[in-house]
PDB file of N, CA and C in Angstrom:
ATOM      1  N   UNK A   1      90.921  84.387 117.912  1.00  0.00           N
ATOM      2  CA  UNK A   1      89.847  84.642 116.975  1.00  0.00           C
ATOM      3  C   UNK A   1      88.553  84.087 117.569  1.00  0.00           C
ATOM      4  N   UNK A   2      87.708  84.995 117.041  1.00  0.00           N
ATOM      5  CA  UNK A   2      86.559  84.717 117.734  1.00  0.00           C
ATOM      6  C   UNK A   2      85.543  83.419 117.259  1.00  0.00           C
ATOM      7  N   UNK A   3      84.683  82.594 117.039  1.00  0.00           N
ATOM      8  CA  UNK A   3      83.576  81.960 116.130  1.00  0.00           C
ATOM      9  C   UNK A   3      83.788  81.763 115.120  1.00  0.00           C
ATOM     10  N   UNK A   4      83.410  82.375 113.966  1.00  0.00           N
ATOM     11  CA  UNK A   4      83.468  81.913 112.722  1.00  0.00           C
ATOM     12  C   UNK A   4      84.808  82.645 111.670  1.00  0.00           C
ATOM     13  N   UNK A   5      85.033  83.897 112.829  1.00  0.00           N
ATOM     14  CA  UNK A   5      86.219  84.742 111.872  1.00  0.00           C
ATOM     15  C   UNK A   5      87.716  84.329 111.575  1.00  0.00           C
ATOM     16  N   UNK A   6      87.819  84.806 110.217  1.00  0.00           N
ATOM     17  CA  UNK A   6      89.440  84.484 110.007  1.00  0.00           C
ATOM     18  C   UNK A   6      90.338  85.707 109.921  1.00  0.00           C
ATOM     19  N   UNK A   7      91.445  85.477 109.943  1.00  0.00           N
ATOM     20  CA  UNK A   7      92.884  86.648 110.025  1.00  0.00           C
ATOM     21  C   UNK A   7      93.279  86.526 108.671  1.00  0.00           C
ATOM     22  N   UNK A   8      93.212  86.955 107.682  1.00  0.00           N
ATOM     23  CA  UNK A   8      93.750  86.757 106.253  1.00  0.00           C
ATOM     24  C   UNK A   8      94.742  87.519 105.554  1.00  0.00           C
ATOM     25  N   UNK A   9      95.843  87.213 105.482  1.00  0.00           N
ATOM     26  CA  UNK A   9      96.504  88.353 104.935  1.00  0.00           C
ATOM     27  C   UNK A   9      96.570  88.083 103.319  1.00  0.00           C
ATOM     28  N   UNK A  10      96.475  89.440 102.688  1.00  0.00           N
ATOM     29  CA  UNK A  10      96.321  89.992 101.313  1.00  0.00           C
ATOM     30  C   UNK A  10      97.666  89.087 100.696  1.00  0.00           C
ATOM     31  N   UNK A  11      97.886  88.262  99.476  1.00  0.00           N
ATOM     32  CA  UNK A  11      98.808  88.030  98.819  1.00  0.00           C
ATOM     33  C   UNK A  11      99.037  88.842  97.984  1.00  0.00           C
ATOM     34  N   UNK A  12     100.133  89.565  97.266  1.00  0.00           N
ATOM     35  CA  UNK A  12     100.578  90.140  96.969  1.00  0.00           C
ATOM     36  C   UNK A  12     100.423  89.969  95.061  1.00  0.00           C
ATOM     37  N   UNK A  13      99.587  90.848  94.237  1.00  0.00           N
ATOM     38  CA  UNK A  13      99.466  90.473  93.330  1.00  0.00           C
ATOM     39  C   UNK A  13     100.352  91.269  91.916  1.00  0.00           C
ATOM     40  N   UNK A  14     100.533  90.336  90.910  1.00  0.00           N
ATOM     41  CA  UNK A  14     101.723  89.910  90.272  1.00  0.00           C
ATOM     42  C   UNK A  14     102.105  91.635  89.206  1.00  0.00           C
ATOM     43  N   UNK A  15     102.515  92.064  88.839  1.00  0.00           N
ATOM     44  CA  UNK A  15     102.830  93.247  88.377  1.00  0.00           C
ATOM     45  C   UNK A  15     102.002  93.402  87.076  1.00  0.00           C
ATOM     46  N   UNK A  16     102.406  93.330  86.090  1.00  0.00           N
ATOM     47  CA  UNK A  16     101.078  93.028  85.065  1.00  0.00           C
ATOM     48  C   UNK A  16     100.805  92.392  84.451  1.00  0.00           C
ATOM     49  N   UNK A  17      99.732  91.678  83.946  1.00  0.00           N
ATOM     50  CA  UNK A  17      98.703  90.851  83.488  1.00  0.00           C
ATOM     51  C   UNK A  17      98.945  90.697  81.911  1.00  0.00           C
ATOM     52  N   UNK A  18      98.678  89.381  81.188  1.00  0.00           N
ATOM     53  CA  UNK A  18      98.319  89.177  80.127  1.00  0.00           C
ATOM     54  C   UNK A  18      96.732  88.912  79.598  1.00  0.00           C
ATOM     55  N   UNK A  19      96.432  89.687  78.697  1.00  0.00           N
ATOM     56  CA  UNK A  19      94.858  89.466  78.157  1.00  0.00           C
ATOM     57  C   UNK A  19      95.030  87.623  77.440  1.00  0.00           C
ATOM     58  N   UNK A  20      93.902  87.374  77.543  1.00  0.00           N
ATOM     59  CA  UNK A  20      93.972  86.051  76.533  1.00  0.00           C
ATOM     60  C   UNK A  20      94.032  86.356  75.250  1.00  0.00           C
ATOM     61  N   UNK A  21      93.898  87.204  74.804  1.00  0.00           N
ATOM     62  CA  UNK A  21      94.722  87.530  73.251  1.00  0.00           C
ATOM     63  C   UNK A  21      96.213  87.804  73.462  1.00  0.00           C
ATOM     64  N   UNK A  22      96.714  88.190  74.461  1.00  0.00           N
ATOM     65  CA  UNK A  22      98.085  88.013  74.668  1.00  0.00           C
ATOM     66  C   UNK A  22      98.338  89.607  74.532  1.00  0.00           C
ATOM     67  N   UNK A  23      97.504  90.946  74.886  1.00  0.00           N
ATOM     68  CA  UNK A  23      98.079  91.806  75.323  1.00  0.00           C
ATOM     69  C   UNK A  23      98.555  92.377  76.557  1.00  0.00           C
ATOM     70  N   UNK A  24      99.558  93.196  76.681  1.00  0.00           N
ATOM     71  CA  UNK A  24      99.882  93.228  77.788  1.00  0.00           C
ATOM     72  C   UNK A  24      99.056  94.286  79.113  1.00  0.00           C
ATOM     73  N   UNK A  25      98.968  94.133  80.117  1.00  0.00           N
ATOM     74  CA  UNK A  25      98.264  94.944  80.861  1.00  0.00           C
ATOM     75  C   UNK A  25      99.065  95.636  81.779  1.00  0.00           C
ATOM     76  N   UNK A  26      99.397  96.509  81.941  1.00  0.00           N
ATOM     77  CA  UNK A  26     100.680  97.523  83.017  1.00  0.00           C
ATOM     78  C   UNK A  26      99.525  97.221  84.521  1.00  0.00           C
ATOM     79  N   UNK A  27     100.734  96.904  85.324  1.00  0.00           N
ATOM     80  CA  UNK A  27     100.171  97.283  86.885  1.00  0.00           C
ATOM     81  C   UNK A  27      99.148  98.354  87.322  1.00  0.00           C
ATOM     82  N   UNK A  28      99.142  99.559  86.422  1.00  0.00           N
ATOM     83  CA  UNK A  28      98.687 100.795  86.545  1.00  0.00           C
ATOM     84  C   UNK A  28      97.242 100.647  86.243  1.00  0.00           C
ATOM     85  N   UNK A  29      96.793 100.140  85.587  1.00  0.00           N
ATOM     86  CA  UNK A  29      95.438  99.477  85.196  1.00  0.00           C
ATOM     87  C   UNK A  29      95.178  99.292  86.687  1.00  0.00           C
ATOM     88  N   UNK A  30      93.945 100.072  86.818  1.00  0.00           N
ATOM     89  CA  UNK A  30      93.029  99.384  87.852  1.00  0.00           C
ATOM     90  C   UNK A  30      92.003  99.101  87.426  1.00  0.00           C
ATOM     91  N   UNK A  31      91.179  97.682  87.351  1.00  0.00           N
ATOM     92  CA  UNK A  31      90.318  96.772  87.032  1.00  0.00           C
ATOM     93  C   UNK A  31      88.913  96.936  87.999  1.00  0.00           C
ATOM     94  N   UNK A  32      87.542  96.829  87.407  1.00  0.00           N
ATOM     95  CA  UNK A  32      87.164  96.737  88.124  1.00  0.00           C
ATOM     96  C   UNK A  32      86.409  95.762  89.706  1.00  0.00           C
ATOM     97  N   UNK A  33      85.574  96.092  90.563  1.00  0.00           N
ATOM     98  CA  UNK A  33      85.827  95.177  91.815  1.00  0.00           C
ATOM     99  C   UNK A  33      86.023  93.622  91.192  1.00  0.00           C
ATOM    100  N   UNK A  34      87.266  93.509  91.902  1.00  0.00           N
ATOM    101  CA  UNK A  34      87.110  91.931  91.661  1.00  0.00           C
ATOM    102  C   UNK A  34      87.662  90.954  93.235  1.00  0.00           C
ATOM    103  N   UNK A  35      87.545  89.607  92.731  1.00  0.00           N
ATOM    104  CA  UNK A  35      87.897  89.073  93.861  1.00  0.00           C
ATOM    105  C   UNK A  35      89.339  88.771  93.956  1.00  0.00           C
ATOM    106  N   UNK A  36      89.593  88.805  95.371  1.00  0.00           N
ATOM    107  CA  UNK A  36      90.863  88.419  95.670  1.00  0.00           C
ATOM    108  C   UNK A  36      91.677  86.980  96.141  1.00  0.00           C
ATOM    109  N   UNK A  37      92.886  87.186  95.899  1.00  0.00           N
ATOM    110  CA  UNK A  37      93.668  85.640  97.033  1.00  0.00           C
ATOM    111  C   UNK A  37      94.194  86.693  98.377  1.00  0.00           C
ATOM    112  N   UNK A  38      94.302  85.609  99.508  1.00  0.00           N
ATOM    113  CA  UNK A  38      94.789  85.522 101.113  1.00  0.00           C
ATOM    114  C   UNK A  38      95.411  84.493 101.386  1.00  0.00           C
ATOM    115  N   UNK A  39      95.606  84.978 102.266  1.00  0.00           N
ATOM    116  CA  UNK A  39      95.910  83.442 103.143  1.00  0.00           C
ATOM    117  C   UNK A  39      95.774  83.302 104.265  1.00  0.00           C
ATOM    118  N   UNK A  40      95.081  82.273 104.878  1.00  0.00           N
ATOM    119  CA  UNK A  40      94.485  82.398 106.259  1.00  0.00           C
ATOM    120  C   UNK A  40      95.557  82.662 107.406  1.00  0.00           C
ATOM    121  N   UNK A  41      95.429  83.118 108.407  1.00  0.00           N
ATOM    122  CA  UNK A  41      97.039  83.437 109.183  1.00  0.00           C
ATOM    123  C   UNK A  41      96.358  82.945 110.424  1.00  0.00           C
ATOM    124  N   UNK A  42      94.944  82.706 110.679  1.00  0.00           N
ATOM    125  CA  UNK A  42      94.427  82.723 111.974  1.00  0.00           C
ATOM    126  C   UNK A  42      93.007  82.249 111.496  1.00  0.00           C
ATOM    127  N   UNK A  43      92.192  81.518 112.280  1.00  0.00           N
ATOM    128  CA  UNK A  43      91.120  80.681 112.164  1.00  0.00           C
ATOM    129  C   UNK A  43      90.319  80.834 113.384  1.00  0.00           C
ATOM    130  N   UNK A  44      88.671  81.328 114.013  1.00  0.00           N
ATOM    131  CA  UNK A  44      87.931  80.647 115.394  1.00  0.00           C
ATOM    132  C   UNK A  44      87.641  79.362 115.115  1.00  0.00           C
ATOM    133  N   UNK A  45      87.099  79.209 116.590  1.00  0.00           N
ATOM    134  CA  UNK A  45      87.163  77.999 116.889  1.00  0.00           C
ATOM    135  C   UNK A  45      85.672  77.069 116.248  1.00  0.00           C
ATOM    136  N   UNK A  46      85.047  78.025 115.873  1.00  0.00           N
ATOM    137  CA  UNK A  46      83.729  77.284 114.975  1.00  0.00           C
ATOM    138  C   UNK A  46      84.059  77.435 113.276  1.00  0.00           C
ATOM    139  N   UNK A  47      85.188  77.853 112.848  1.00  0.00           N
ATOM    140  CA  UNK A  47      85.680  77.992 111.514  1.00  0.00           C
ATOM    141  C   UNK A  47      85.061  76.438 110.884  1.00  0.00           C
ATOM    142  N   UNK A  48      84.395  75.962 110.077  1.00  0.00           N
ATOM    143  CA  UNK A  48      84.316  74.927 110.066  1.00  0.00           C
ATOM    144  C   UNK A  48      84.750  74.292 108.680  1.00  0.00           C
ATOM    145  N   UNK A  49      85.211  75.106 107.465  1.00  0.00           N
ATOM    146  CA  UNK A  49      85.743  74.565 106.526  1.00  0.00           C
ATOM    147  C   UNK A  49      87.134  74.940 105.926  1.00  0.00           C
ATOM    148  N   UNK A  50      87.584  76.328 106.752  1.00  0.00           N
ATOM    149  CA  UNK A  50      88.915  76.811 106.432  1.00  0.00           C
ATOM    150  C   UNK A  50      89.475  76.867 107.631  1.00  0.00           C
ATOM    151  N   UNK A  51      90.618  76.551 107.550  1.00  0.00           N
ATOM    152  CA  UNK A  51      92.242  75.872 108.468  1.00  0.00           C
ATOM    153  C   UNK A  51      93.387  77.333 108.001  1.00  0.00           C
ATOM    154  N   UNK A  52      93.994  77.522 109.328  1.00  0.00           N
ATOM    155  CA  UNK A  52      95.311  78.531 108.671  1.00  0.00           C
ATOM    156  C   UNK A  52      96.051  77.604 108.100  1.00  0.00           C
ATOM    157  N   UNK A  53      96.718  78.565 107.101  1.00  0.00           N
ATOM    158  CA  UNK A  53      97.155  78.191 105.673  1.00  0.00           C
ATOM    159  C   UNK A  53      96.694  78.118 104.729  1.00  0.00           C
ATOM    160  N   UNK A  54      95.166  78.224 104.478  1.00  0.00           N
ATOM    161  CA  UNK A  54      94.327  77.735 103.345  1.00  0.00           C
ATOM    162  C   UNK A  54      94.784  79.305 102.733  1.00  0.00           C
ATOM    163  N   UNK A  55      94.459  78.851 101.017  1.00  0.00           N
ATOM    164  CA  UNK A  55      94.382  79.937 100.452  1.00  0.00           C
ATOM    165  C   UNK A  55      92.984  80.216  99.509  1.00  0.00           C
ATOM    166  N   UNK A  56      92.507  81.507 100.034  1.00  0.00           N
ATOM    167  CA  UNK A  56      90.964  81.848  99.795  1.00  0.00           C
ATOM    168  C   UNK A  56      90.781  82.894  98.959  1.00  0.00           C
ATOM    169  N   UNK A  57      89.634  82.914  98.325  1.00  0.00           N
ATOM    170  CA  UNK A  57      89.170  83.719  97.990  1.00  0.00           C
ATOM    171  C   UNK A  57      88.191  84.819  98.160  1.00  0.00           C
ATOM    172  N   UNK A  58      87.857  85.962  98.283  1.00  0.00           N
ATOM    173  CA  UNK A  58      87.247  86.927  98.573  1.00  0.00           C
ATOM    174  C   UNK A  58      87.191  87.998  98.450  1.00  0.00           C
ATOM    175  N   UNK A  59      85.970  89.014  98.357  1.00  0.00           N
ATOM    176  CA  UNK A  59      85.621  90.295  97.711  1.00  0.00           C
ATOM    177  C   UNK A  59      86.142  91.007  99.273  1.00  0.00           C
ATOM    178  N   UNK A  60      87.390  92.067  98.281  1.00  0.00           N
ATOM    179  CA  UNK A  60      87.890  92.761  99.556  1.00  0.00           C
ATOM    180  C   UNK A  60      87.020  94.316  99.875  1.00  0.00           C
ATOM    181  N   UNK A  61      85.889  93.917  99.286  1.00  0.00           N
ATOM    182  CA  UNK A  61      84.585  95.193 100.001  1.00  0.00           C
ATOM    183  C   UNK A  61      84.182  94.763 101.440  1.00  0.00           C
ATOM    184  N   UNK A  62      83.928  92.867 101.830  1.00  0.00           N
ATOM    185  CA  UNK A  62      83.874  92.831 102.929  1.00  0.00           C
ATOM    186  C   UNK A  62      84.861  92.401 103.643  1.00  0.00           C
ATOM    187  N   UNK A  63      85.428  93.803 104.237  1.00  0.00           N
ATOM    188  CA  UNK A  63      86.232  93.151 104.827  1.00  0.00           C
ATOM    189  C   UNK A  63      86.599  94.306 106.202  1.00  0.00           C
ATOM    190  N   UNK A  64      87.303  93.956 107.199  1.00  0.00           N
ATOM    191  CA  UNK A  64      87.659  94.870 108.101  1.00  0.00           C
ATOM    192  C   UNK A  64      88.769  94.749 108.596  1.00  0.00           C
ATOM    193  N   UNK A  65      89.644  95.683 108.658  1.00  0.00           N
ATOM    194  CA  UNK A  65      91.063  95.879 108.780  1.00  0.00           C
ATOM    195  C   UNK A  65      91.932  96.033 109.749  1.00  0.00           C
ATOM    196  N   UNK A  66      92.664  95.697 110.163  1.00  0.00           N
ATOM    197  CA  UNK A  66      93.636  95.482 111.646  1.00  0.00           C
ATOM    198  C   UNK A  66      95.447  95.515 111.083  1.00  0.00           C
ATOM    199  N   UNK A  67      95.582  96.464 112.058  1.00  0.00           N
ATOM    200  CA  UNK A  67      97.382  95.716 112.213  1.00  0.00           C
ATOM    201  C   UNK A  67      97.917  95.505 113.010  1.00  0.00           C
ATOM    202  N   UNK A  68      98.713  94.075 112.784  1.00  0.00           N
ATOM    203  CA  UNK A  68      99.176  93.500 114.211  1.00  0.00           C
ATOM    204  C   UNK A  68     100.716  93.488 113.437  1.00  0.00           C
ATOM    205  N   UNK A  69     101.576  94.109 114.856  1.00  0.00           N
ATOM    206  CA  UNK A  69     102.879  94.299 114.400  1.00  0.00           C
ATOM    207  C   UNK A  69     103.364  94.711 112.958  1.00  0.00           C
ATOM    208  N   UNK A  70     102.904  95.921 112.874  1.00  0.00           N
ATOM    209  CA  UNK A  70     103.015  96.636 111.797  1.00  0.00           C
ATOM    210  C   UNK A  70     102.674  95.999 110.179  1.00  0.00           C
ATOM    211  N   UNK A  71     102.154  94.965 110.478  1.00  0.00           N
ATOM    212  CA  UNK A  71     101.389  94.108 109.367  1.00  0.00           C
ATOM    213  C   UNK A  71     100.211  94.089 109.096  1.00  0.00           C
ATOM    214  N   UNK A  72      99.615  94.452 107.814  1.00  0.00           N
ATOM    215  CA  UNK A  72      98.268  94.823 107.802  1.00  0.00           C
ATOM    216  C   UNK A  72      97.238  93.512 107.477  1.00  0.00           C
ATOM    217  N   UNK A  73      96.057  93.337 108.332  1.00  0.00           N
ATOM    218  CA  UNK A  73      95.548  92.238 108.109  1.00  0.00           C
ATOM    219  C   UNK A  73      93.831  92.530 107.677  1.00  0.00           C
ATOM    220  N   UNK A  74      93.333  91.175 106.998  1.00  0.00           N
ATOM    221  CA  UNK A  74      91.550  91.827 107.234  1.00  0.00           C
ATOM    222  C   UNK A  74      91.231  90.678 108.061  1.00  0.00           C
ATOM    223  N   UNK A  75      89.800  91.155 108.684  1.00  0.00           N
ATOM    224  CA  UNK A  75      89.032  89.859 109.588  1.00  0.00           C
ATOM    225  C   UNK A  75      87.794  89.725 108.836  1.00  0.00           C
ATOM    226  N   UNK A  76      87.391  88.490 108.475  1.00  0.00           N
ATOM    227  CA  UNK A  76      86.542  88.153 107.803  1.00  0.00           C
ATOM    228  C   UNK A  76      85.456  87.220 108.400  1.00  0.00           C
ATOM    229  N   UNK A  77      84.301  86.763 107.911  1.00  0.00           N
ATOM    230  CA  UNK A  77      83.718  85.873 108.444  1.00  0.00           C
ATOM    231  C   UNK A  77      83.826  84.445 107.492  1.00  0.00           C
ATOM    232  N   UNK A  78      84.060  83.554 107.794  1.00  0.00           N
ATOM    233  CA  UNK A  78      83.831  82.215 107.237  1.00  0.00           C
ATOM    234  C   UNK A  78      82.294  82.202 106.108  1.00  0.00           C
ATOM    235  N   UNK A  79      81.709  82.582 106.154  1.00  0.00           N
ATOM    236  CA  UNK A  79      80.978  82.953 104.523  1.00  0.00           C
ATOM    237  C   UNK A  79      80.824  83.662 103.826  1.00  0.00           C
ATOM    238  N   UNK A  80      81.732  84.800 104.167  1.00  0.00           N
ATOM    239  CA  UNK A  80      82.016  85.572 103.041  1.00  0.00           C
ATOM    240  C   UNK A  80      83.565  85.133 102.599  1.00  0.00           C
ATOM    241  N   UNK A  81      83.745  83.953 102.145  1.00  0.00           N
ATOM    242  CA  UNK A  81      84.876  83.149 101.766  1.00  0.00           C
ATOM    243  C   UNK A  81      84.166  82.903 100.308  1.00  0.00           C
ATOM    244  N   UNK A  82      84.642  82.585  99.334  1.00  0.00           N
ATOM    245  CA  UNK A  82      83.867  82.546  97.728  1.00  0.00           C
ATOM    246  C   UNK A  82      84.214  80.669  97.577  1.00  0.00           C
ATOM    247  N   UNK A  83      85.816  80.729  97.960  1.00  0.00           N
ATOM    248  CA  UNK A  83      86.397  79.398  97.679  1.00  0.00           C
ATOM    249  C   UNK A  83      87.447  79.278  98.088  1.00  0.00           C
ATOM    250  N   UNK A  84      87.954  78.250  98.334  1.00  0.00           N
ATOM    251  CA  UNK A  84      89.561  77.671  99.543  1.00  0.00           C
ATOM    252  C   UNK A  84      89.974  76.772  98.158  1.00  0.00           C
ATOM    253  N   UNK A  85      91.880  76.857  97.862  1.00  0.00           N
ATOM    254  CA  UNK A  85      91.735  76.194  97.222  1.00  0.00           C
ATOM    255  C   UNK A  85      92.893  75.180  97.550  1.00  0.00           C
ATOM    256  N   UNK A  86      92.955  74.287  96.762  1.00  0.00           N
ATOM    257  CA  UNK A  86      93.509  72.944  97.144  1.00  0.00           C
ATOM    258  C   UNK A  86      94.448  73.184  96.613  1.00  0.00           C
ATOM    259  N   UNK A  87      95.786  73.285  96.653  1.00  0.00           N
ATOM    260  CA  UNK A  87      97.255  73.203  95.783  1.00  0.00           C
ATOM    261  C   UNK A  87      98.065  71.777  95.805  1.00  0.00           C
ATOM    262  N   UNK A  88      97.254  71.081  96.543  1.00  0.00           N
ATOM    263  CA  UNK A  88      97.384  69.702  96.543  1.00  0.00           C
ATOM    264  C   UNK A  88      96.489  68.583  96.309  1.00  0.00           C
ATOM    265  N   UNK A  89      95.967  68.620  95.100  1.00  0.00           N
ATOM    266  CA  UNK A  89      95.013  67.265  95.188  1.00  0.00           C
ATOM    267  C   UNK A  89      95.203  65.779  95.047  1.00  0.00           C
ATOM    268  N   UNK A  90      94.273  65.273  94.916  1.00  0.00           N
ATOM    269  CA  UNK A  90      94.583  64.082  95.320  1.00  0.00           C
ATOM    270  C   UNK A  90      94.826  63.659  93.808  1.00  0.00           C
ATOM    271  N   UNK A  91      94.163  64.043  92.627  1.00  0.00           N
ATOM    272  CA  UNK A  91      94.909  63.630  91.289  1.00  0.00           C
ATOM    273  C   UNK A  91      95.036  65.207  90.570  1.00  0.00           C
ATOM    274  N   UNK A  92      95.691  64.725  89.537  1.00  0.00           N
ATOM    275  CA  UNK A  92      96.112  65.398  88.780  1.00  0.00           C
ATOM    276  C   UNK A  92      97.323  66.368  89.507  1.00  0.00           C
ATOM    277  N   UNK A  93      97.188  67.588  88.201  1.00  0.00           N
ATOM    278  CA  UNK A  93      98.400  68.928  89.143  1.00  0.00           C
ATOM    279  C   UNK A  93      97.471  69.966  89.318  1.00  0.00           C
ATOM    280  N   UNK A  94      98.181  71.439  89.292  1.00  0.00           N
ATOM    281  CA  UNK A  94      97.190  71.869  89.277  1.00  0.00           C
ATOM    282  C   UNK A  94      96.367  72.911  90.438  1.00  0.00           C
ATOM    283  N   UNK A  95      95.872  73.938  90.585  1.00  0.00           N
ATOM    284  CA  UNK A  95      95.236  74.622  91.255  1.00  0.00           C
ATOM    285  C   UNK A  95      94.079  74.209  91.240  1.00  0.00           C
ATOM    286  N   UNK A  96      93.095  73.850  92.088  1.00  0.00           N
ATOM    287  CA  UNK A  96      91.970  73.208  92.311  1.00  0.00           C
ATOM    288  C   UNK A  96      90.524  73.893  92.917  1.00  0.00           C
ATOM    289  N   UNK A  97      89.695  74.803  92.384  1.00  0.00           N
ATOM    290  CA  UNK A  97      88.846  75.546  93.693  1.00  0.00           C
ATOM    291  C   UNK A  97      87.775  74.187  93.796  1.00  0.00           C
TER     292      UNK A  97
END
């Protein structure tokens, strides 16, 4: 990887959704643009706040697409990242951006 770009692969998102009133939403619903989770698979060498493994967030409009070994990936730049988040903090539990 080059400078600032990362290798991110798409996590796989959950079948369908509950509204906060508690209705249900079918997979089939497509929503509009929103942001996504990844996970970093690959990092350059000026990456300076995300590490592979991190899990990020980002609008998959910017993005550009590759497959390596029949696996589909995007390459991104290190600021078009929204937020990295912590699944381990130092208190509490908890998902953390």
């Amino acid at each position: 990887m080059l400078h600032d770009r990362l290798l991110v692969r798409l996590l796989p998102e959950k079948g369908e959704r509950r509204s906060t009133g508690g209705l249900v939403i079918p997979d089939t619903v497509k929503m509009a643009t929103r942001l996504v989770w990844g996970e970093v698979c690959g990092a350059g060498t000026s990456a300076r706040h995300v590490k592979t493994g991190d899990r990020v967030l980002f609008n998959p409009e910017d993005q550009l697409e590759v497959e390596l070994q029949a696996e589909r990936y995007l390459v991104l730049r290190e600021r078009d990242i929204h937020a990295v988040a912590n699944e381990s903090p130092q208190q509490g539990t908890g998902l953390y951006l």
